[in-house]
PDB file of N, CA and C in Angstrom:
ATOM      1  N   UNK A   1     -13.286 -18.845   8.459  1.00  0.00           N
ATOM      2  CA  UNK A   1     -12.345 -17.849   8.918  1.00  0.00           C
ATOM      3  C   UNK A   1     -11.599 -17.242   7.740  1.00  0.00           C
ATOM      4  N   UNK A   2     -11.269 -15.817   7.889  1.00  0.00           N
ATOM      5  CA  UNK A   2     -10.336 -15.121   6.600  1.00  0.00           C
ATOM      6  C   UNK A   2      -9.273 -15.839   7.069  1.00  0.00           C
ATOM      7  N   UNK A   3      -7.975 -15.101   5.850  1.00  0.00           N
ATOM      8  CA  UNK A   3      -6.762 -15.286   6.128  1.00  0.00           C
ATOM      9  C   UNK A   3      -6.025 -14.256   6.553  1.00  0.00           C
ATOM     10  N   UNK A   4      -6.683 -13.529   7.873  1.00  0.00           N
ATOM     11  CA  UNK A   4      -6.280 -12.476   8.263  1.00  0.00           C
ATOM     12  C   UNK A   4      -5.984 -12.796   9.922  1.00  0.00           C
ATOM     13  N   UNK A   5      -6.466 -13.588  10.086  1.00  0.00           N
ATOM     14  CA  UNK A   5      -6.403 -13.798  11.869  1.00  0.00           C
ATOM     15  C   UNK A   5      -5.258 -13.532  12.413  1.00  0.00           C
ATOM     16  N   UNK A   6      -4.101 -14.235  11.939  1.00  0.00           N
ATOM     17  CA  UNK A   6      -2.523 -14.259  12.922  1.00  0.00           C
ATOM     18  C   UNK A   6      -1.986 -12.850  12.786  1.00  0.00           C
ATOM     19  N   UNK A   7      -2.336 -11.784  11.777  1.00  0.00           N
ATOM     20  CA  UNK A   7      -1.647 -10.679  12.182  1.00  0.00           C
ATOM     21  C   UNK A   7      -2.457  -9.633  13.304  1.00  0.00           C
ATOM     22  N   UNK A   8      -3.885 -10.619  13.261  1.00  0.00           N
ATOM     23  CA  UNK A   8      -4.783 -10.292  14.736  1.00  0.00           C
ATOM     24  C   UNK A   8      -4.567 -10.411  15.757  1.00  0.00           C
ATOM     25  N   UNK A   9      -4.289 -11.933  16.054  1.00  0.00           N
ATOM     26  CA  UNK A   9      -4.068 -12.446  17.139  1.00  0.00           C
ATOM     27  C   UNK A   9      -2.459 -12.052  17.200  1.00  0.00           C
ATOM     28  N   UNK A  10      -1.528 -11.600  16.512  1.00  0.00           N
ATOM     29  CA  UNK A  10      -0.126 -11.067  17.394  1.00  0.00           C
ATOM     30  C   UNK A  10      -0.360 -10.249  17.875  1.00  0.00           C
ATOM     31  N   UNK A  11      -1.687  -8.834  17.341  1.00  0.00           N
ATOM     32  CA  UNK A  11      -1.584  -7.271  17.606  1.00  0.00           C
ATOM     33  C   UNK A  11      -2.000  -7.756  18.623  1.00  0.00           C
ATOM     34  N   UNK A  12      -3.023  -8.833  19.130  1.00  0.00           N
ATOM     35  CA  UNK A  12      -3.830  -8.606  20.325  1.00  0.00           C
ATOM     36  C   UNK A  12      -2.989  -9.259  21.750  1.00  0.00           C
ATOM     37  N   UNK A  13      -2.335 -10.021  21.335  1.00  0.00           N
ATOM     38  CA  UNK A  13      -0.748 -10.372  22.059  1.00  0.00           C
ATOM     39  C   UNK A  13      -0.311  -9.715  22.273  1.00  0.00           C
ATOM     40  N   UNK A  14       0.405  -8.695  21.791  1.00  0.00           N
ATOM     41  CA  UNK A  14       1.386  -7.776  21.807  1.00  0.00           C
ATOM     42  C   UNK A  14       0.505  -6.842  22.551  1.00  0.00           C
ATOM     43  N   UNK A  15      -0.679  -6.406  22.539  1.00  0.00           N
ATOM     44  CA  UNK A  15      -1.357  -5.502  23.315  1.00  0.00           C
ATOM     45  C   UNK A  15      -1.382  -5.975  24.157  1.00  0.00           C
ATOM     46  N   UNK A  16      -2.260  -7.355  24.871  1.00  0.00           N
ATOM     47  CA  UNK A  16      -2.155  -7.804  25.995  1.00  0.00           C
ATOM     48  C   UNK A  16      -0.827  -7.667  26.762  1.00  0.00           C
ATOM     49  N   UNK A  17       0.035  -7.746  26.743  1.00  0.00           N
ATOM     50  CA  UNK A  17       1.492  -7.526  26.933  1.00  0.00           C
ATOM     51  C   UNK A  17       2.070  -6.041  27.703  1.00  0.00           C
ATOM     52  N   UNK A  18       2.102  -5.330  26.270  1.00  0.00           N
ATOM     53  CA  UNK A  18       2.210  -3.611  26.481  1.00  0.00           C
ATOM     54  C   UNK A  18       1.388  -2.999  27.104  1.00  0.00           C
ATOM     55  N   UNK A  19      -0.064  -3.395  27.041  1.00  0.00           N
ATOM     56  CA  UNK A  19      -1.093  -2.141  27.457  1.00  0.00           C
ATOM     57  C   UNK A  19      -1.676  -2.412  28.792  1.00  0.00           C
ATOM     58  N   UNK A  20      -1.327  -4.189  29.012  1.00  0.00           N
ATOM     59  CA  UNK A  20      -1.901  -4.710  29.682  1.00  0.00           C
ATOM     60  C   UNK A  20      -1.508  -5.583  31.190  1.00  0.00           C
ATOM     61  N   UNK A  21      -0.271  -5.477  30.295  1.00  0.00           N
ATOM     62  CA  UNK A  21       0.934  -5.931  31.616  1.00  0.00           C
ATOM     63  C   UNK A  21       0.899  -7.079  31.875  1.00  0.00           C
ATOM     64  N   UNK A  22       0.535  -7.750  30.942  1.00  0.00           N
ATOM     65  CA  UNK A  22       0.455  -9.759  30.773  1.00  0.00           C
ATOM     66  C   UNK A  22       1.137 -10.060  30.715  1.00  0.00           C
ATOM     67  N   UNK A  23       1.687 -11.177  31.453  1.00  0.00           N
ATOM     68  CA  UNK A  23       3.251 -12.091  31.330  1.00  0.00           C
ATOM     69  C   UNK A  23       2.588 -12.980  29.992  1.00  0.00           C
ATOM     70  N   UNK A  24       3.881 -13.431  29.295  1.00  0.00           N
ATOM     71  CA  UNK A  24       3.368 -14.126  27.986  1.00  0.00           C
ATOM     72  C   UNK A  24       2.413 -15.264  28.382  1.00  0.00           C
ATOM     73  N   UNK A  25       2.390 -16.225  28.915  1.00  0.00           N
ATOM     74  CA  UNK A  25       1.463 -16.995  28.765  1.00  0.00           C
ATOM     75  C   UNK A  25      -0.290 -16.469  29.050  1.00  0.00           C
ATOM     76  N   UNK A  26      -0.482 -15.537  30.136  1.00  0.00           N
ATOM     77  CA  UNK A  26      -1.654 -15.163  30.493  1.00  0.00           C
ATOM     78  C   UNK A  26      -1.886 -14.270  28.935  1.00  0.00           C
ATOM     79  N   UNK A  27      -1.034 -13.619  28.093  1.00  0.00           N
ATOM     80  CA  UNK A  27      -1.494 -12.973  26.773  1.00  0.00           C
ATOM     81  C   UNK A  27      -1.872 -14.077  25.616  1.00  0.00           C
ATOM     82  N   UNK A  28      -1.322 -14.532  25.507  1.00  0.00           N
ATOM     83  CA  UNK A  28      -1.775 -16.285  24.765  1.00  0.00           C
ATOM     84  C   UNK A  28      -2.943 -16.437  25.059  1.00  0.00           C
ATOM     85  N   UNK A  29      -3.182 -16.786  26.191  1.00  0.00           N
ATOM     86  CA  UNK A  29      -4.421 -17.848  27.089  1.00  0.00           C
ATOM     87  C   UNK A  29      -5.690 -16.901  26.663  1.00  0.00           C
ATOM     88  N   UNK A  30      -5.229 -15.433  26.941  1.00  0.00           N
ATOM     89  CA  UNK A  30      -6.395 -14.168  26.541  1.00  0.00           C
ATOM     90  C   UNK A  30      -7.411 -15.096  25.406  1.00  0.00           C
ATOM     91  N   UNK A  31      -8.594 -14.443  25.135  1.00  0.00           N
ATOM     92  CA  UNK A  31      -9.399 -14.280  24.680  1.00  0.00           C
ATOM     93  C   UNK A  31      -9.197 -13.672  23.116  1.00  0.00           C
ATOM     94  N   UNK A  32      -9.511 -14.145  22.103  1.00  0.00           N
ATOM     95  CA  UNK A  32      -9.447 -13.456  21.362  1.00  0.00           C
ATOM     96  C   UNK A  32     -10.587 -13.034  20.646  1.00  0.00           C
ATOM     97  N   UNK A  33     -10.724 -11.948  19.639  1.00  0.00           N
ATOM     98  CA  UNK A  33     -11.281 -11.556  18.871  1.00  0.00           C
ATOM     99  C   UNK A  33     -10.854 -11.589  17.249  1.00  0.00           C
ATOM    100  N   UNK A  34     -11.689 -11.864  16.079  1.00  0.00           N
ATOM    101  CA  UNK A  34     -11.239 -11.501  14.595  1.00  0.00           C
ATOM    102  C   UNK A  34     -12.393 -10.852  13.612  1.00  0.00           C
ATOM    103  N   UNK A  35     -12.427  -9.495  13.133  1.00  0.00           N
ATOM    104  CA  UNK A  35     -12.896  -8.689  12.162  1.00  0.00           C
ATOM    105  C   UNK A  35     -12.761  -9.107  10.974  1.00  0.00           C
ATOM    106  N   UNK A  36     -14.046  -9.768  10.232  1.00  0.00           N
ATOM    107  CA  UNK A  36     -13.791 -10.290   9.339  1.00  0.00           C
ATOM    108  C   UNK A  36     -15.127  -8.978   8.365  1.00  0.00           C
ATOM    109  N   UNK A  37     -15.128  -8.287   7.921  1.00  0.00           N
ATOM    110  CA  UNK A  37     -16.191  -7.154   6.813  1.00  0.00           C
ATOM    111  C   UNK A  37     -16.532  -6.497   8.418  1.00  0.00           C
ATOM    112  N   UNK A  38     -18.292  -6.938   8.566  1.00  0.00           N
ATOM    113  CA  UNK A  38     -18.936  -6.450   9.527  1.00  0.00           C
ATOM    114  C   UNK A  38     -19.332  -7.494  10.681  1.00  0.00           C
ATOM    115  N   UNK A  39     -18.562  -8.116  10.548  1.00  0.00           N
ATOM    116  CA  UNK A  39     -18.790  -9.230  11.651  1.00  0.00           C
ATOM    117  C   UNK A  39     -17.647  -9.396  12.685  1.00  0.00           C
ATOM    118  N   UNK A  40     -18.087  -9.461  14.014  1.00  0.00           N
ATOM    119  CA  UNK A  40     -17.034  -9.807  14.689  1.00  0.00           C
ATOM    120  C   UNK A  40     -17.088 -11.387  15.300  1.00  0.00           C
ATOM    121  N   UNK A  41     -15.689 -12.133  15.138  1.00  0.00           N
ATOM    122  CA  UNK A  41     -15.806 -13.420  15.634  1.00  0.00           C
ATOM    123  C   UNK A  41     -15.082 -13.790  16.817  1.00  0.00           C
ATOM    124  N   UNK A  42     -16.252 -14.248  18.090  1.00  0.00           N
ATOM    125  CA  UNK A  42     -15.234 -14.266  19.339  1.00  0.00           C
ATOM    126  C   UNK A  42     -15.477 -15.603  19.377  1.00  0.00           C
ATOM    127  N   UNK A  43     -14.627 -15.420  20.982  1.00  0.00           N
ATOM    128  CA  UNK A  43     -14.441 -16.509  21.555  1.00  0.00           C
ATOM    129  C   UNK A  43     -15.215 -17.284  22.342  1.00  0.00           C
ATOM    130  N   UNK A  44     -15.654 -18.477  22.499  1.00  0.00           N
ATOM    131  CA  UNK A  44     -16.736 -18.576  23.354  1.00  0.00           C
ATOM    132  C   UNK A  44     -15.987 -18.397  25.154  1.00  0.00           C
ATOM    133  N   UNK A  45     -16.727 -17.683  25.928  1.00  0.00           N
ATOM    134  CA  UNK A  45     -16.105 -17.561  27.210  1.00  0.00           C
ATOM    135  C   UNK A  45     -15.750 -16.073  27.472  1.00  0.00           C
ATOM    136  N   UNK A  46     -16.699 -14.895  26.449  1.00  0.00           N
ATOM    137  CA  UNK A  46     -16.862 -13.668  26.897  1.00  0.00           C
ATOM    138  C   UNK A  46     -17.946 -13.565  27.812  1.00  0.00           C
ATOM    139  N   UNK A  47     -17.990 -12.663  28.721  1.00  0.00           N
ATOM    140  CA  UNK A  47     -19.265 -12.532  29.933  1.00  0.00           C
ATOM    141  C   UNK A  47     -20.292 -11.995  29.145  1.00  0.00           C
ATOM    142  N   UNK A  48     -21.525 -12.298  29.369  1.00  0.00           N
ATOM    143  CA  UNK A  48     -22.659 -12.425  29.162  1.00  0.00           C
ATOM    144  C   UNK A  48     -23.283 -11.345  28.801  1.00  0.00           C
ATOM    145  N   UNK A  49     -22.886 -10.369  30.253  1.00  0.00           N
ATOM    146  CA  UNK A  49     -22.887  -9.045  30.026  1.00  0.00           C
ATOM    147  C   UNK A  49     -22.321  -7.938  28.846  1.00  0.00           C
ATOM    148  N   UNK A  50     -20.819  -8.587  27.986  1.00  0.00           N
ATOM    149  CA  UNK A  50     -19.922  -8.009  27.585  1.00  0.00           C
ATOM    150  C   UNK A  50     -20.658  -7.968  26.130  1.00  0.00           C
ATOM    151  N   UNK A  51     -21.105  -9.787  25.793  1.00  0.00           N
ATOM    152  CA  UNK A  51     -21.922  -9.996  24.460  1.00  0.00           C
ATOM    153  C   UNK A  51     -22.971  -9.029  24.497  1.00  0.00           C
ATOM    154  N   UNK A  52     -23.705  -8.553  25.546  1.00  0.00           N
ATOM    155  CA  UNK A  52     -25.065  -7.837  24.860  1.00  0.00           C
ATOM    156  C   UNK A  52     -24.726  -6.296  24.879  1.00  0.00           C
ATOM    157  N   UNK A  53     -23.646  -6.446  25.560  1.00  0.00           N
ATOM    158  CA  UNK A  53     -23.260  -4.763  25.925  1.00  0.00           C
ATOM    159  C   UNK A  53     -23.069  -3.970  24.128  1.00  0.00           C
ATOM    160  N   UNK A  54     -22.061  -5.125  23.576  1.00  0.00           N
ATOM    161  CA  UNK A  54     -21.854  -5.325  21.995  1.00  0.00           C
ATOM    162  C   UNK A  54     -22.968  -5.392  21.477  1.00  0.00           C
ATOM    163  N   UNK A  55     -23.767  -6.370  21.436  1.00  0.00           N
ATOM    164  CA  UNK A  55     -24.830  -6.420  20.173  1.00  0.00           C
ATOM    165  C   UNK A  55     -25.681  -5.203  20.582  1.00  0.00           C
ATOM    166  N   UNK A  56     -26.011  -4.312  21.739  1.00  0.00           N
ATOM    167  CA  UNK A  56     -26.765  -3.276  21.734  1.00  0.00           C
ATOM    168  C   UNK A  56     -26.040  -1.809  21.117  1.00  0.00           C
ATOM    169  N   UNK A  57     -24.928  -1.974  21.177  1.00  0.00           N
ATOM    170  CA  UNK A  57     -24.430  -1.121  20.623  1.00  0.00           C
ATOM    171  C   UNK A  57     -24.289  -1.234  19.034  1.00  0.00           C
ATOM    172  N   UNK A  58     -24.455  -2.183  18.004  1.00  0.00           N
ATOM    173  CA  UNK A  58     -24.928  -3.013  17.182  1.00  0.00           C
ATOM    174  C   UNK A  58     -23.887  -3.461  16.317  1.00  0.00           C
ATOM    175  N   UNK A  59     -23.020  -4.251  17.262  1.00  0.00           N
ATOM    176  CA  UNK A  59     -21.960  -5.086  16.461  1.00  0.00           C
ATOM    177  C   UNK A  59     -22.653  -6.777  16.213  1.00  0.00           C
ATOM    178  N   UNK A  60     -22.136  -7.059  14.812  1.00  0.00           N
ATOM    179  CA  UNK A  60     -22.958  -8.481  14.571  1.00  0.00           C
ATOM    180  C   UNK A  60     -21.581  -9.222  15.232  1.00  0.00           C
ATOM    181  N   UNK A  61     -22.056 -10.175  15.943  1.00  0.00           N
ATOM    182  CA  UNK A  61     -21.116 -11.131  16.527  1.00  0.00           C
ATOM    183  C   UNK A  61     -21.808 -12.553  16.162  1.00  0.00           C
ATOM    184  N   UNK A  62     -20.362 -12.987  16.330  1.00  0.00           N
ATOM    185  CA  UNK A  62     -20.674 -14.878  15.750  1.00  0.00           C
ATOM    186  C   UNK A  62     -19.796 -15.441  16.795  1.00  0.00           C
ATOM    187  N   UNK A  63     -20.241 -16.378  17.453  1.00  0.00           N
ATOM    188  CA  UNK A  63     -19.398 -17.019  18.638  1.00  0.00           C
ATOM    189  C   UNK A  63     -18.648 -18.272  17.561  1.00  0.00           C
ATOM    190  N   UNK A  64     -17.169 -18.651  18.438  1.00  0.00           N
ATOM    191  CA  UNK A  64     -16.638 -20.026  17.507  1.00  0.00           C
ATOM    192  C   UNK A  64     -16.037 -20.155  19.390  1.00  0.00           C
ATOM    193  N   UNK A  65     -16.235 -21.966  19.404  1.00  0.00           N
ATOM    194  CA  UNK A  65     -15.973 -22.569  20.268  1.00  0.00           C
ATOM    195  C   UNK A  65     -15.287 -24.107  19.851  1.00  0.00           C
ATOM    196  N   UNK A  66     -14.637 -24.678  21.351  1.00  0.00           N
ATOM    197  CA  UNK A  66     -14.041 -25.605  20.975  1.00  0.00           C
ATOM    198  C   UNK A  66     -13.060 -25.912  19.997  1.00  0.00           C
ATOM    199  N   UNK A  67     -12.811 -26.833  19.458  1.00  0.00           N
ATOM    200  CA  UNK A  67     -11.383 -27.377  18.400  1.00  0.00           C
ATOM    201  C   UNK A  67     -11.447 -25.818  17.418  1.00  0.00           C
ATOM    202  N   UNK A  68     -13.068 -25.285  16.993  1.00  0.00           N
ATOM    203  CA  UNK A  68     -12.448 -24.354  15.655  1.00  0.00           C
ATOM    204  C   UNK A  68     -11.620 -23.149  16.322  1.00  0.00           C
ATOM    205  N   UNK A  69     -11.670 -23.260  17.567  1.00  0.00           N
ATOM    206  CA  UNK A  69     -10.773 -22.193  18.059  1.00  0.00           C
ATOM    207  C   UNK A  69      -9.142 -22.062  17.377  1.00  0.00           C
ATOM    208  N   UNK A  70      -8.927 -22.785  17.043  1.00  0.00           N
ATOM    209  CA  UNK A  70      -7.989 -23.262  16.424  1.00  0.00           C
ATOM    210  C   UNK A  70      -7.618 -22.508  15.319  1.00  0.00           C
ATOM    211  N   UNK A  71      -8.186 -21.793  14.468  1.00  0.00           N
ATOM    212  CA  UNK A  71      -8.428 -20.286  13.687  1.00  0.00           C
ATOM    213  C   UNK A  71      -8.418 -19.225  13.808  1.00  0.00           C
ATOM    214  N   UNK A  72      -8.044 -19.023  15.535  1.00  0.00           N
ATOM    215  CA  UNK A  72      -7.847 -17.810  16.042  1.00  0.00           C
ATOM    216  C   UNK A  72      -6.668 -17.685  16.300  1.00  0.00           C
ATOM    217  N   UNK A  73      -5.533 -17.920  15.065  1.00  0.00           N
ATOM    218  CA  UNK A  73      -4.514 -17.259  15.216  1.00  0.00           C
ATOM    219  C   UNK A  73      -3.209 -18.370  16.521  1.00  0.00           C
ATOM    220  N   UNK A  74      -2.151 -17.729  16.130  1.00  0.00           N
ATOM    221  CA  UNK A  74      -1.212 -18.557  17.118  1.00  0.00           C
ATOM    222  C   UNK A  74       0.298 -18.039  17.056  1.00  0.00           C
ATOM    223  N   UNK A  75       0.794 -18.378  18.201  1.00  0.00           N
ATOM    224  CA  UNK A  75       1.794 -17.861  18.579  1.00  0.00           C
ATOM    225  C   UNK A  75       3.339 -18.592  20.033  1.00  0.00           C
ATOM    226  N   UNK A  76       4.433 -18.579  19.987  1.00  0.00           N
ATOM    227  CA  UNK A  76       4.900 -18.248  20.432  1.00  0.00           C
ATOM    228  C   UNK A  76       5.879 -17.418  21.429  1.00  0.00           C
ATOM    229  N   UNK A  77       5.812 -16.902  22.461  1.00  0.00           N
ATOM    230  CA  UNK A  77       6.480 -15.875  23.180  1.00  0.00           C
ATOM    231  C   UNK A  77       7.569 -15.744  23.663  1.00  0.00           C
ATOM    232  N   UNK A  78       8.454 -15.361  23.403  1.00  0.00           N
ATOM    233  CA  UNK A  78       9.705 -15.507  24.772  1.00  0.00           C
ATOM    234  C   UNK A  78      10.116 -13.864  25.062  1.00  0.00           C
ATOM    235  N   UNK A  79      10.070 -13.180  26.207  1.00  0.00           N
ATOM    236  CA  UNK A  79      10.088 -11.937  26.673  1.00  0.00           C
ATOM    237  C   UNK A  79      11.277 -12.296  27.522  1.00  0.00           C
ATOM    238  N   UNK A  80      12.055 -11.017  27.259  1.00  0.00           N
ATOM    239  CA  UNK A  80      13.503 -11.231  27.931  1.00  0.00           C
ATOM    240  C   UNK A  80      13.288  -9.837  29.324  1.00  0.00           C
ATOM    241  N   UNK A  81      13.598  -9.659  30.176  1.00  0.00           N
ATOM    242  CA  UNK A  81      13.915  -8.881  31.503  1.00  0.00           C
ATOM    243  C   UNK A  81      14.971  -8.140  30.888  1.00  0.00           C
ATOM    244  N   UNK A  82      15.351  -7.246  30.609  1.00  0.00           N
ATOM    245  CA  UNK A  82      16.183  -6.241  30.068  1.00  0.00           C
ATOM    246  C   UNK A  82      17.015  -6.303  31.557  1.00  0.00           C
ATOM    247  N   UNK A  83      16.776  -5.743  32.626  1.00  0.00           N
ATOM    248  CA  UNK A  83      17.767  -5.909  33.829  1.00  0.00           C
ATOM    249  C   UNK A  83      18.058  -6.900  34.233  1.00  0.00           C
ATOM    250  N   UNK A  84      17.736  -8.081  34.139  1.00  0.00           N
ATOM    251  CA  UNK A  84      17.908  -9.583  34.647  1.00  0.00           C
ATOM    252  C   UNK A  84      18.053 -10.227  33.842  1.00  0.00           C
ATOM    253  N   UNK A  85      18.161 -10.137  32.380  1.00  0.00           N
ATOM    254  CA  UNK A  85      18.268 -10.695  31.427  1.00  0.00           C
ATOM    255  C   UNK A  85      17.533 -12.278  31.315  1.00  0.00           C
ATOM    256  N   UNK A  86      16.674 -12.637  32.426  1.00  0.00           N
ATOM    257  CA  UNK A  86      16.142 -14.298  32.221  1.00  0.00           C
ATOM    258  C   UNK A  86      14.703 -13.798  31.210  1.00  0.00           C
ATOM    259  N   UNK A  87      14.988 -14.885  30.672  1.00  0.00           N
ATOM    260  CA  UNK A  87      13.588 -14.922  29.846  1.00  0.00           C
ATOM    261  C   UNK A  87      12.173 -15.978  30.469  1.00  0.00           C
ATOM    262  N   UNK A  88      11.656 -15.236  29.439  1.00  0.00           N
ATOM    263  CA  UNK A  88       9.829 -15.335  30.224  1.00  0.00           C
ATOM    264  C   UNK A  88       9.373 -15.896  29.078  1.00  0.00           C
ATOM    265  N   UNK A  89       8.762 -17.582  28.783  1.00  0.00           N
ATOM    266  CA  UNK A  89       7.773 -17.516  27.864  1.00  0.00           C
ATOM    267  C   UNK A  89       6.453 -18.144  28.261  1.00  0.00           C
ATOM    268  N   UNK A  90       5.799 -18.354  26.683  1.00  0.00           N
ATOM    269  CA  UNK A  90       4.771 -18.268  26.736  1.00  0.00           C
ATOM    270  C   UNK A  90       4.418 -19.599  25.396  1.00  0.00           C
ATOM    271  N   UNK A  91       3.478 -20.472  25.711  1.00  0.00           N
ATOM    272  CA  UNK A  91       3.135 -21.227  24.538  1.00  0.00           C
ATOM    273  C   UNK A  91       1.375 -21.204  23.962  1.00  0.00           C
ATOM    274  N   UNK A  92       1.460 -21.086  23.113  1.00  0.00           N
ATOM    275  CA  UNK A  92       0.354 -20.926  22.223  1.00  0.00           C
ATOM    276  C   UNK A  92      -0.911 -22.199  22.935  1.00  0.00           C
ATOM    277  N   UNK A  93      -1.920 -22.037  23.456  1.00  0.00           N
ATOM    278  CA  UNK A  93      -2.690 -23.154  24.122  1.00  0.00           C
ATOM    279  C   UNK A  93      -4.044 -23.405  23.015  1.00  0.00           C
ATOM    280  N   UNK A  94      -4.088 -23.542  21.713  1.00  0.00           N
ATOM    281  CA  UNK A  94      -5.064 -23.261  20.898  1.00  0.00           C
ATOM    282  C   UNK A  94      -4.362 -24.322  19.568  1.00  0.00           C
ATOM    283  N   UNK A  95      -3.090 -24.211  19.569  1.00  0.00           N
ATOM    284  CA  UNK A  95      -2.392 -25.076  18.838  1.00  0.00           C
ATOM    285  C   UNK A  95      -1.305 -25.979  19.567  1.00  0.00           C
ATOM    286  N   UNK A  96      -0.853 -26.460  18.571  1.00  0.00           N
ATOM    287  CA  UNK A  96       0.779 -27.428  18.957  1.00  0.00           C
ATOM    288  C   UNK A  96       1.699 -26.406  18.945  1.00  0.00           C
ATOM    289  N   UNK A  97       2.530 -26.534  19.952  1.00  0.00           N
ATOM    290  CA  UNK A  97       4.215 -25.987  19.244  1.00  0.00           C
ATOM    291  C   UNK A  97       4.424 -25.728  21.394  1.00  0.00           C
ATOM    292  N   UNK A  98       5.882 -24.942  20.850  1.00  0.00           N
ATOM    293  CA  UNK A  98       6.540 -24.728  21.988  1.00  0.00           C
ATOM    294  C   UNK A  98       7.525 -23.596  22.440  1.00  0.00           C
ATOM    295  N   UNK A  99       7.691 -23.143  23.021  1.00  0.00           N
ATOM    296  CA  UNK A  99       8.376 -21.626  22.986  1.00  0.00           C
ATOM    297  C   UNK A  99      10.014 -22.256  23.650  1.00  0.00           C
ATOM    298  N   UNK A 100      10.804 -21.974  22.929  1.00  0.00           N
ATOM    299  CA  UNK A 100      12.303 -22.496  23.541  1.00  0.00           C
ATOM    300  C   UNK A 100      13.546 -21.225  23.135  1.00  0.00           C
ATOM    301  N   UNK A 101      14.421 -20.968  24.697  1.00  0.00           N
ATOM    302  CA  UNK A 101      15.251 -19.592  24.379  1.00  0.00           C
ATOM    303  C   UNK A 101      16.130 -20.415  25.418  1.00  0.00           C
ATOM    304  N   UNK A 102      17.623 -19.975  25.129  1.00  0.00           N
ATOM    305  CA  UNK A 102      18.476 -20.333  25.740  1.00  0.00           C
ATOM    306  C   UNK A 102      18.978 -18.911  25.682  1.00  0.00           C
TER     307      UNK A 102
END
């Protein structure tokens, strides 16, 4: 893996989120992707359909599964309700840690 993943995996957080209307944990849990030259590295647990839809269009893909998932980046969430002010989080399921807001 580069040393580029975590400013990947936030954009793709933060998209899941904004574009996508994910409460933090379901944006975490997402799927990720990382662009490393000409290679793309997913996740194992894209549809079947989605992988060949990609390689026919002719992206080189490399699947990573299990523990090395662990390279795809990580994160914490806590999303606040602007009108209700309670917060919403979210914990990283790929690593250790914990999301805490008072």
């Amino acid at each position: 893996m580069g040393g580029f993943m975590q400013p990947q995996a936030h954009l793709q957080v933060m998209c899941n989120m904004t574009d996508f209307d994910m409460e933090p944990q379901a944006a975490l849990n997402a799927l990720r992707f990382q662009v490393i030259g000409d290679t793309t590295i997913i996740e194992e647990g894209l549809a079947p359909e989605v992988i060949g839809g990609l390689k026919g269009l002719g992206h080189r893909l490399e699947m990573i599964q299990g523990h090395a998932r662990v390279g795809m980046g990580g994160g914490q969430v806590i999303q606040r309700n602007p009108e209700t002010g309670v917060l919403w989080a979210g914990s990283e399921p790929r690593k250790d840690g914990c999301a805490i807001g008072f």
